[in-house]
N, C-alpha and C. Protein backbone atom coordinates (compact mmCIF):
# COMPACT_ATOMS: atom_id res chain seq x y z
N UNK A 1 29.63 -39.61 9.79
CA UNK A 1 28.18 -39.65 9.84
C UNK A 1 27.66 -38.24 10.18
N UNK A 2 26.61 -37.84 9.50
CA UNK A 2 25.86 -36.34 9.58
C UNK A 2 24.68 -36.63 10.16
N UNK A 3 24.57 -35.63 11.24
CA UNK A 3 23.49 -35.98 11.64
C UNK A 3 22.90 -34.03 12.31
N UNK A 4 21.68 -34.65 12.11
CA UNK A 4 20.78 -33.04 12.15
C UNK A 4 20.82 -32.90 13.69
N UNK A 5 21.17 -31.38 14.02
CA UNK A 5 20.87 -30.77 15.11
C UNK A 5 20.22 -30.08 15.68
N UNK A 6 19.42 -29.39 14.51
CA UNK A 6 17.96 -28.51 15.24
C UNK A 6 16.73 -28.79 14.14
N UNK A 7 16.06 -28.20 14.54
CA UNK A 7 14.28 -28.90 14.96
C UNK A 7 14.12 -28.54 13.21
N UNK A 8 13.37 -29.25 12.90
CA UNK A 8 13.12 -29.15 10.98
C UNK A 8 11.87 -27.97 11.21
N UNK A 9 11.41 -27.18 11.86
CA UNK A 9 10.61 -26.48 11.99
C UNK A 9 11.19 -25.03 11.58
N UNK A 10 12.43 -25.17 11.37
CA UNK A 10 12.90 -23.76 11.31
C UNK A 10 12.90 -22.88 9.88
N UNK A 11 12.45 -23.75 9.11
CA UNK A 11 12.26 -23.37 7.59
C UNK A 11 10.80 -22.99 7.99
N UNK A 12 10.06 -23.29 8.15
CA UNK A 12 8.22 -23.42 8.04
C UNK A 12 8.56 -21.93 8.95
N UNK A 13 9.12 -21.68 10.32
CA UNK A 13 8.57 -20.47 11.09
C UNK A 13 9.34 -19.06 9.87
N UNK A 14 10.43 -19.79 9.41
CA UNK A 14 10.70 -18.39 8.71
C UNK A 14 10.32 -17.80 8.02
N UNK A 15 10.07 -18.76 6.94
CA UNK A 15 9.35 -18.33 5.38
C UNK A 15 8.02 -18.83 5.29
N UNK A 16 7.46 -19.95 5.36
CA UNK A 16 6.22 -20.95 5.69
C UNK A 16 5.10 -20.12 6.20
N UNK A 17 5.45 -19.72 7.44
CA UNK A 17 4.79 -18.74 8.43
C UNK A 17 4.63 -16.96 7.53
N UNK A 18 5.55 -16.72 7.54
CA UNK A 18 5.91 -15.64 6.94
C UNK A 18 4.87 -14.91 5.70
N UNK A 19 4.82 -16.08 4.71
CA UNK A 19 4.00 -15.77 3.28
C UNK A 19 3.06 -16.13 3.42
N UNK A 20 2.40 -16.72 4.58
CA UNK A 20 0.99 -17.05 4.85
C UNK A 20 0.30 -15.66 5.64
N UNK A 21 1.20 -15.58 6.83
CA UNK A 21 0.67 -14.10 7.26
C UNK A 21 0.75 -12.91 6.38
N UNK A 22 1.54 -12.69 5.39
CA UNK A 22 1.97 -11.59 4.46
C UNK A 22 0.43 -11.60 3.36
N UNK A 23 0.23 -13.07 2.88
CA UNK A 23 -1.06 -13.12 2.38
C UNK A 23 -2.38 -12.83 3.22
N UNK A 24 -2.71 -13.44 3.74
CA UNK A 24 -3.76 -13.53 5.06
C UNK A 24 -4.13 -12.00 5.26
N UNK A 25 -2.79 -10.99 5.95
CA UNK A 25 -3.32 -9.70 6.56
C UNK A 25 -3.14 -8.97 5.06
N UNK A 26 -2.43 -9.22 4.34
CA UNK A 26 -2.58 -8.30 3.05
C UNK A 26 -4.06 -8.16 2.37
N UNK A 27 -4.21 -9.39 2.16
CA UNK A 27 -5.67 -9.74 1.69
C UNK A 27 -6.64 -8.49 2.57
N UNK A 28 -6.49 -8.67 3.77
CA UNK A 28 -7.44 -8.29 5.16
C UNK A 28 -7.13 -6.73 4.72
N UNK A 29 -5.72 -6.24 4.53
CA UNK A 29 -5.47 -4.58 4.47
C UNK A 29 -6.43 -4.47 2.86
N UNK A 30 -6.64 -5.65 1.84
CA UNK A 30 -7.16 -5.07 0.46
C UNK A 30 -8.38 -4.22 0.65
N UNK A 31 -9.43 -5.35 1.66
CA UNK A 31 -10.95 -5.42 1.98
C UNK A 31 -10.74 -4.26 2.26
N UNK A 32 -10.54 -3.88 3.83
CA UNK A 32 -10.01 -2.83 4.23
C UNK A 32 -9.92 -1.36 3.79
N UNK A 33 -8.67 -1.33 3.25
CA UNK A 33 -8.63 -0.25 1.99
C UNK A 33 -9.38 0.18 1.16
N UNK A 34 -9.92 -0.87 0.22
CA UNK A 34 -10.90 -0.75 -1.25
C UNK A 34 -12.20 -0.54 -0.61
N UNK A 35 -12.76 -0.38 0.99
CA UNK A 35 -13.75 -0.09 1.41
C UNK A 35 -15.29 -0.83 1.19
N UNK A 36 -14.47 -2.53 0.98
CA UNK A 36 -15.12 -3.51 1.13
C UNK A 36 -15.78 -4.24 2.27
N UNK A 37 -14.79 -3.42 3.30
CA UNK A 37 -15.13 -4.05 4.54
C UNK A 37 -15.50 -2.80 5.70
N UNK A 38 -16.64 -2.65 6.16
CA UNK A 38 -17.47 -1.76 6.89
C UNK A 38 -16.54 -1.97 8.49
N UNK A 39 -16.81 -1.20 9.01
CA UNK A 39 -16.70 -0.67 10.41
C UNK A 39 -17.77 -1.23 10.95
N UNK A 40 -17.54 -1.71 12.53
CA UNK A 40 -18.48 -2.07 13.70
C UNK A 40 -19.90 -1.55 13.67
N UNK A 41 -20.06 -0.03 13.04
CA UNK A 41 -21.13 0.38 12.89
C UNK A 41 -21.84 0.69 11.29
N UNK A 42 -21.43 -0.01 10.61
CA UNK A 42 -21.56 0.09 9.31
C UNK A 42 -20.76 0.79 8.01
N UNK A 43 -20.78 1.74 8.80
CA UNK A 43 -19.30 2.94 8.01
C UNK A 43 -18.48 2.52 7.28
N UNK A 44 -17.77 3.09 6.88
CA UNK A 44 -16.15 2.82 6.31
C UNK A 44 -15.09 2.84 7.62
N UNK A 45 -14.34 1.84 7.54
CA UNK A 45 -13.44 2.14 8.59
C UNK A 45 -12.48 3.46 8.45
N UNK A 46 -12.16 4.11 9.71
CA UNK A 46 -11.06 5.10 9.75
C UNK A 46 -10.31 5.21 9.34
N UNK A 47 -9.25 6.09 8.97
CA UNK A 47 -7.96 6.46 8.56
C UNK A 47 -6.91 5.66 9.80
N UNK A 48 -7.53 5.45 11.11
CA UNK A 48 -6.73 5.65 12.30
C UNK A 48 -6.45 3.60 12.33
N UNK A 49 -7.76 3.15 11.17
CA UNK A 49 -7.91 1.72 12.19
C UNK A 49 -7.41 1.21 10.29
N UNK A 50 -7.56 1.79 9.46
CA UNK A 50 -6.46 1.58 7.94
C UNK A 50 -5.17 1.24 8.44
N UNK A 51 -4.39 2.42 9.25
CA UNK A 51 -3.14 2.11 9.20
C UNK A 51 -2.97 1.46 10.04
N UNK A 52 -3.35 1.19 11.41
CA UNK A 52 -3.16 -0.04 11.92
C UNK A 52 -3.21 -1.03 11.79
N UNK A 53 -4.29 -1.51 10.57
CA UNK A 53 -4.33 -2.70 10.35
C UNK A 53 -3.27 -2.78 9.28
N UNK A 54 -2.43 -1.80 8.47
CA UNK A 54 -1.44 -1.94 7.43
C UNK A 54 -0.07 -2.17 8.49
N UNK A 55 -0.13 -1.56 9.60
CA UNK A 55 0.69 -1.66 10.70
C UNK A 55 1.21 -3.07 10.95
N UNK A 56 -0.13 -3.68 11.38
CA UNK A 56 -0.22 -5.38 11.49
C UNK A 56 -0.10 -6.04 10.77
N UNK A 57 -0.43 -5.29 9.39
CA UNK A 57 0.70 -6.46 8.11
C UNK A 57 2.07 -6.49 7.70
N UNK A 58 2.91 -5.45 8.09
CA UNK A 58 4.25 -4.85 8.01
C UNK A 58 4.78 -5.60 9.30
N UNK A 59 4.48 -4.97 10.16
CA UNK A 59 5.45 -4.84 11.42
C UNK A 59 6.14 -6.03 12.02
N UNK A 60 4.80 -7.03 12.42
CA UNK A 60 5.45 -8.77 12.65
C UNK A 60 6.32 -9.31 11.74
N UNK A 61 6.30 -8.86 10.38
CA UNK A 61 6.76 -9.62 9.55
C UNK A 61 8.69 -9.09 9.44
N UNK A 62 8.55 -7.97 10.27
CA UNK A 62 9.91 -7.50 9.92
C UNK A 62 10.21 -7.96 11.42
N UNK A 63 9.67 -7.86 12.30
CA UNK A 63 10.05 -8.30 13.68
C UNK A 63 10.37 -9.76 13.77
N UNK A 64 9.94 -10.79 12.93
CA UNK A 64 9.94 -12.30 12.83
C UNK A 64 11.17 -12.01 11.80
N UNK A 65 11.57 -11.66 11.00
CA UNK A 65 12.82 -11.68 10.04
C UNK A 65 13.82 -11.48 10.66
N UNK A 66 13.65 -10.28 11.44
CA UNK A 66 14.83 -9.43 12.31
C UNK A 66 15.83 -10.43 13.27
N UNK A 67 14.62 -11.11 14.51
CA UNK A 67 14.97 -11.94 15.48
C UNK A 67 15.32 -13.24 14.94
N UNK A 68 14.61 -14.02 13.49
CA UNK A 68 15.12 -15.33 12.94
C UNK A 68 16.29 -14.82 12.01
N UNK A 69 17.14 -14.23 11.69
CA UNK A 69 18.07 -13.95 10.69
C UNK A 69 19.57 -14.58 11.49
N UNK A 70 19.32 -15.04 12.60
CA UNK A 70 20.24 -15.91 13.52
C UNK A 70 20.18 -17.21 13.53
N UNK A 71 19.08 -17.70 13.24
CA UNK A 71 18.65 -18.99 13.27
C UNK A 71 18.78 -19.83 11.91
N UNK A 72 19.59 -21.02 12.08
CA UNK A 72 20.29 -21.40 10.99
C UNK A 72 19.38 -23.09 11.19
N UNK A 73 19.97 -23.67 10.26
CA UNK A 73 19.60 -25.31 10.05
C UNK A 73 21.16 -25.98 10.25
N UNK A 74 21.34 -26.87 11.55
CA UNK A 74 23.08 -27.23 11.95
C UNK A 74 23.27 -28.66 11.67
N UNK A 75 24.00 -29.28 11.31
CA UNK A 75 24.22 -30.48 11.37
C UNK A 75 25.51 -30.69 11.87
N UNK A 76 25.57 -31.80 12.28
CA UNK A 76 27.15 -32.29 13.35
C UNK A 76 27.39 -33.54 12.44
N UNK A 77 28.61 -33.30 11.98
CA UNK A 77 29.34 -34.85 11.25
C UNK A 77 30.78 -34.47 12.38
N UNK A 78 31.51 -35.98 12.00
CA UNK A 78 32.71 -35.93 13.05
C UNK A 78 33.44 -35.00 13.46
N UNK A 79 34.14 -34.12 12.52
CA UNK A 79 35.06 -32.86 12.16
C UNK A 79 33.94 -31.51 12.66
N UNK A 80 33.10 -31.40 12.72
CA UNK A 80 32.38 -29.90 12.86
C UNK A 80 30.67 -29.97 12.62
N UNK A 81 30.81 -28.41 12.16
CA UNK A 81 29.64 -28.52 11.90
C UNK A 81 29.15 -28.04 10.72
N UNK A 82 27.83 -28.54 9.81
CA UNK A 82 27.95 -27.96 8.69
C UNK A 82 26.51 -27.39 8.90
N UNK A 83 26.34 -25.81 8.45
CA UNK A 83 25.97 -24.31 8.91
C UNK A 83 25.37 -24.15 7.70
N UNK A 84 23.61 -23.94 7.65
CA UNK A 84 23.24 -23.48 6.30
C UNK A 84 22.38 -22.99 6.30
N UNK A 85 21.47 -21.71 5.61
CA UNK A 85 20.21 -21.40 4.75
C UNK A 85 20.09 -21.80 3.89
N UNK A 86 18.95 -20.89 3.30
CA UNK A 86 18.40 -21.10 1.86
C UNK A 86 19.51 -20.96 0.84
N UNK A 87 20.28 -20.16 1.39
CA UNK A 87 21.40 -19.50 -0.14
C UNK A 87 22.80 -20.40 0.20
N UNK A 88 23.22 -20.55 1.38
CA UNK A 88 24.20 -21.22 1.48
C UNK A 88 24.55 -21.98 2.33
N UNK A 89 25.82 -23.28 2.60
CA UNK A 89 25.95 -23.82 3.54
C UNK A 89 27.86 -23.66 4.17
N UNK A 90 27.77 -23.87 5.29
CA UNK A 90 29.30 -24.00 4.97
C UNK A 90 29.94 -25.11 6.52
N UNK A 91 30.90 -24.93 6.09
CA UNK A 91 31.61 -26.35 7.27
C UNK A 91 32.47 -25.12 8.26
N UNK A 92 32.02 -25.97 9.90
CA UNK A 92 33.14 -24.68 10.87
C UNK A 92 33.30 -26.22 11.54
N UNK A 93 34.96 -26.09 11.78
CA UNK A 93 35.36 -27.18 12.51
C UNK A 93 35.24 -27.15 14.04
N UNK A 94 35.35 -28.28 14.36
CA UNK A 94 34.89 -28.02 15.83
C UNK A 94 35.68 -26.89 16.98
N UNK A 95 37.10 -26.32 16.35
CA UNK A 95 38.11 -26.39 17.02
C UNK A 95 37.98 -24.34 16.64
N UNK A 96 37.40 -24.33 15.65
CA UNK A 96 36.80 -22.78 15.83
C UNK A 96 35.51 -22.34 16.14
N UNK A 97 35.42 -23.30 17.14
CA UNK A 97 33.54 -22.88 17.83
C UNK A 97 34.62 -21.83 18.93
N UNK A 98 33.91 -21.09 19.68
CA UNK A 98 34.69 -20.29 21.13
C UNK A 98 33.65 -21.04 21.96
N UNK A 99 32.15 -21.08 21.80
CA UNK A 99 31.31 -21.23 22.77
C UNK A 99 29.87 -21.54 22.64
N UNK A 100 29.38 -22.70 23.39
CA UNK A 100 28.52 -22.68 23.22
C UNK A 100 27.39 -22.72 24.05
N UNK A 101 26.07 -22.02 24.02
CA UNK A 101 25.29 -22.14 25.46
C UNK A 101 23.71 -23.07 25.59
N UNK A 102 24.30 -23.59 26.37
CA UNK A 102 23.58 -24.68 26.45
C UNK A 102 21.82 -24.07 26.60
N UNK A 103 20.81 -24.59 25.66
CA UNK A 103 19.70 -24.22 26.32
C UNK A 103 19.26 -24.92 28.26
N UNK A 104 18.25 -23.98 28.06
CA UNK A 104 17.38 -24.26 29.21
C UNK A 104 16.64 -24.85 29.58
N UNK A 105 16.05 -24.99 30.38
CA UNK A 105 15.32 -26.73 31.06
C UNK A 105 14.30 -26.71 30.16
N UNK A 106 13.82 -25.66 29.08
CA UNK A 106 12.92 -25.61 27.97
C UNK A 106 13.72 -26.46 26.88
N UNK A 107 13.49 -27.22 26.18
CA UNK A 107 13.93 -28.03 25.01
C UNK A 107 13.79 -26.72 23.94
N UNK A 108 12.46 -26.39 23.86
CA UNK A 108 12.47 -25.58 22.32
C UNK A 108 13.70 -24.05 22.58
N UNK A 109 14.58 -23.68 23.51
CA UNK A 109 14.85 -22.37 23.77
C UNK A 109 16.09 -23.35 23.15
N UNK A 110 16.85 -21.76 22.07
CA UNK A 110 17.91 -21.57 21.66
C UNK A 110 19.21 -22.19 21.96
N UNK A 111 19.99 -22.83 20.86
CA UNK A 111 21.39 -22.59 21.35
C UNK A 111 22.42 -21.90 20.73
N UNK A 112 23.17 -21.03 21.34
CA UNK A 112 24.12 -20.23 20.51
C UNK A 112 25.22 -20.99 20.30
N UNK A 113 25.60 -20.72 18.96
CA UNK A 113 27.43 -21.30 18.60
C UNK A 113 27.98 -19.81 18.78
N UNK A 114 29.13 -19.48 19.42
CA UNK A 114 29.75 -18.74 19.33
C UNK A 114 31.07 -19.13 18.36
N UNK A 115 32.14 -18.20 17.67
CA UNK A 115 33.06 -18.85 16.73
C UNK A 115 34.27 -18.04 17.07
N UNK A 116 35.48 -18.35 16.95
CA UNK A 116 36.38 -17.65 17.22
C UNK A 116 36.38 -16.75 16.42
N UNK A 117 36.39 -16.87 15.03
CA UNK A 117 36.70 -15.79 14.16
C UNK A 117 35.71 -15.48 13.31
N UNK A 118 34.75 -14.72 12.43
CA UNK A 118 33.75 -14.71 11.98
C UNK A 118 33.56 -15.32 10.93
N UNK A 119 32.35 -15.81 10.66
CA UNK A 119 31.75 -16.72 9.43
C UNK A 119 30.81 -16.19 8.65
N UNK A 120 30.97 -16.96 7.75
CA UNK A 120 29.89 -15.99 6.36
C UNK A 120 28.73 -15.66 6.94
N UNK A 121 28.27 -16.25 8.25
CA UNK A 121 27.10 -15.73 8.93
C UNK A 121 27.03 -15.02 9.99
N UNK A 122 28.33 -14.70 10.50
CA UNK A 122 28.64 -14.26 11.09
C UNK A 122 29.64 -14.27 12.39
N UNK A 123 29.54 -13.35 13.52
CA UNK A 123 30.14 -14.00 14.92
C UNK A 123 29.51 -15.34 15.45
N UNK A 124 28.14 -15.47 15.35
CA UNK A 124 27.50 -16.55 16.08
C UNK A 124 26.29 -16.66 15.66
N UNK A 125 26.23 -17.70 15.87
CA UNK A 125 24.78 -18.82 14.79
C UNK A 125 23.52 -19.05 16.03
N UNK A 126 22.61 -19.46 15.98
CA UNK A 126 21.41 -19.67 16.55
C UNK A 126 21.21 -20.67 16.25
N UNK A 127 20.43 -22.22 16.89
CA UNK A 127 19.62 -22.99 16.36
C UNK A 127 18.51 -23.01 17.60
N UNK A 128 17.45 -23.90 16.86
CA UNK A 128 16.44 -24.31 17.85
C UNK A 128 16.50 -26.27 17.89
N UNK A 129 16.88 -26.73 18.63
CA UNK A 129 17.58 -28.36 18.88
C UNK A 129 16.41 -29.03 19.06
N UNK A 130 16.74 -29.80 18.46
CA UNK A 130 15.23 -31.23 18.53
C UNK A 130 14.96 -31.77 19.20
N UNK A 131 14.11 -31.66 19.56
CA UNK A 131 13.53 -32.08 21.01
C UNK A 131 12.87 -33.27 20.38
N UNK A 132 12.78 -34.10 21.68
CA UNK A 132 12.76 -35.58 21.92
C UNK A 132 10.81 -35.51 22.84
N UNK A 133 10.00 -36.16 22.61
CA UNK A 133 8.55 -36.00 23.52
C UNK A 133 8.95 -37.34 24.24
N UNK A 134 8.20 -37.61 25.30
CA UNK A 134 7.91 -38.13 25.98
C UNK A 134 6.98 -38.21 26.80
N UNK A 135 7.60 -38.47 28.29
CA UNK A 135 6.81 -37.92 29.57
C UNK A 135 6.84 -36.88 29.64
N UNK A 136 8.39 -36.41 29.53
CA UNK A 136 9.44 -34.94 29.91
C UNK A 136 9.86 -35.30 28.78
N UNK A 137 9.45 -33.65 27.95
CA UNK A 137 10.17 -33.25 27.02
C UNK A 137 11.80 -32.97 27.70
N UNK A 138 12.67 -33.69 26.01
CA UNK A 138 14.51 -33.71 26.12
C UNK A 138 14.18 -33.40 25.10
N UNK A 139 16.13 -33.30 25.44
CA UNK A 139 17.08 -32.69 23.96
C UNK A 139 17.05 -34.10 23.01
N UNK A 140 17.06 -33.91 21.93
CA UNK A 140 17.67 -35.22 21.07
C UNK A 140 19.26 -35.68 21.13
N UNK A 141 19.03 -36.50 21.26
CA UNK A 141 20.74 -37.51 21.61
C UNK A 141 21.79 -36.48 21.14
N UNK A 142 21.42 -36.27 19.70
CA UNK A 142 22.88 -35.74 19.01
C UNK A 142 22.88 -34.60 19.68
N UNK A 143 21.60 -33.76 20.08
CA UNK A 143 22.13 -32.16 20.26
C UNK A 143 22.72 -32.39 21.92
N UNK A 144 22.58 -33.99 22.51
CA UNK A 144 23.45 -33.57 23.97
C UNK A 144 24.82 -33.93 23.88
N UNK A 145 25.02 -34.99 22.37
CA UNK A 145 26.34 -35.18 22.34
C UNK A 145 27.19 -33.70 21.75
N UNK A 146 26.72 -33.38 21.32
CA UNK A 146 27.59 -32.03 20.82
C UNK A 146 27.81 -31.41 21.88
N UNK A 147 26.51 -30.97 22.76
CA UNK A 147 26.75 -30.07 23.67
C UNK A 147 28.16 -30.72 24.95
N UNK A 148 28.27 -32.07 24.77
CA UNK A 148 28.36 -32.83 25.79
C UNK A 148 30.59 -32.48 24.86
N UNK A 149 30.23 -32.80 23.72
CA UNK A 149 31.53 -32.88 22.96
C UNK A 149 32.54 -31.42 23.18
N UNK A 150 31.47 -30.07 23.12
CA UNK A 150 32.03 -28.90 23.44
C UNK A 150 32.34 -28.38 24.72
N UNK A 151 31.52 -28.86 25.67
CA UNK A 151 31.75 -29.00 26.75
C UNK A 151 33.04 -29.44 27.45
N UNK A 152 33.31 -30.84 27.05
CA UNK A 152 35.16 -31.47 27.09
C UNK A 152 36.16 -30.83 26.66
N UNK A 153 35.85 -29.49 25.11
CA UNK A 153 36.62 -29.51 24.72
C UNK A 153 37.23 -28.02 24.88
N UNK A 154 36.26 -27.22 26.00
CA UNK A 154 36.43 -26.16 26.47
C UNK A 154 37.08 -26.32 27.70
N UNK A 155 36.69 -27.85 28.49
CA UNK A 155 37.31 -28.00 29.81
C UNK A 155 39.17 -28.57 29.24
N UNK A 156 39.26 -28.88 28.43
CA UNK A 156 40.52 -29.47 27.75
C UNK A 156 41.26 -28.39 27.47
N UNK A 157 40.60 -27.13 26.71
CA UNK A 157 41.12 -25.83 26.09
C UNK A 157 41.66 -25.14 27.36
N UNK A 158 40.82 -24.80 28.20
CA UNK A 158 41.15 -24.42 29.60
C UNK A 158 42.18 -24.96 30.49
N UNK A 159 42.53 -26.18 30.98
CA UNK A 159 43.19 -26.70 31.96
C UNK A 159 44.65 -26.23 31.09
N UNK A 160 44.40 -26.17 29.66
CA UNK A 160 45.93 -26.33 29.04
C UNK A 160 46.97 -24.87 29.28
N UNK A 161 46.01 -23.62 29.07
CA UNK A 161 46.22 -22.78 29.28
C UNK A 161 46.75 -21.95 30.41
């Protein structure tokens, strides 16, 4: 049985988010530029407040790529886990994870897979785990059984050694 481990939100913040702001401030740098859009005091805006605002259409968008290029979509079936983007997916068994860190009393904060040996994505994967609402925001079942599954199987890996 496959079952999803992090939050379905992670497509929408990457790309979703992404081509909406890329449109939105692009649009805003056209006005801008083509000297459609006046200054506070009627004028043309500056050279100084142009590139800042071309600043603000560039910069987030490489800063949001940069920090999400870790953040994957995970699913847990019996044997492992299966690891994917847009371009590809792939299977890591449970038994080549090295580590994993549990988020924080925050539901939406990160969890890292660490891997023994590297994967088409790399040393280590990112997700953001599905949180459960309530009273008190939780983790969703599956993301505590995994955590709960790696957990045993690091205390198992350990004592043997």
């Amino acid at each position: 049985m496959v079952r999803t481990l992090s939050a379905s939100g992670t497509f929408v913040q990457k790309y979703i988010f992404l081509a909406t702001w890329l449109c939105l401030t692009g649009g805003l740098n056209v006005l801008i530029w083509s000297g459609r859009m006046s200054a506070a005091g009627g004028g043309p805006p500056s050279l100084g407040a142009k590139l800042t605002f071309l600043a603000f259409w560039i910069l987030p968008p490489l800063f949001i790529l940069w920090v999400m290029r870790f953040y994957k979509r995970v699913q847990m079936s019996d044997d492992g886990l299966l690891i994917s983007d847009p371009r590809e997916e792939i299977f890591v068994p449970f038994s080549a994870i090295a580590s994993v860190s549990q988020p924080k009393i925050e539901p939406k904060a990160y969890v890292e897979v660490a891997f023994r040996e590297p994967t088409a994505f790399g040393e280590r994967i990112r997700f953001i785990p599905r949180p459960r609402f309530g009273f008190l925001p939780s983790l969703d079942p599956a993301v505590c059984e995994f955590l709960e599954r790696m957990k045993r199987a690091s205390a198992g890996t350990g004592s043997a050694g």
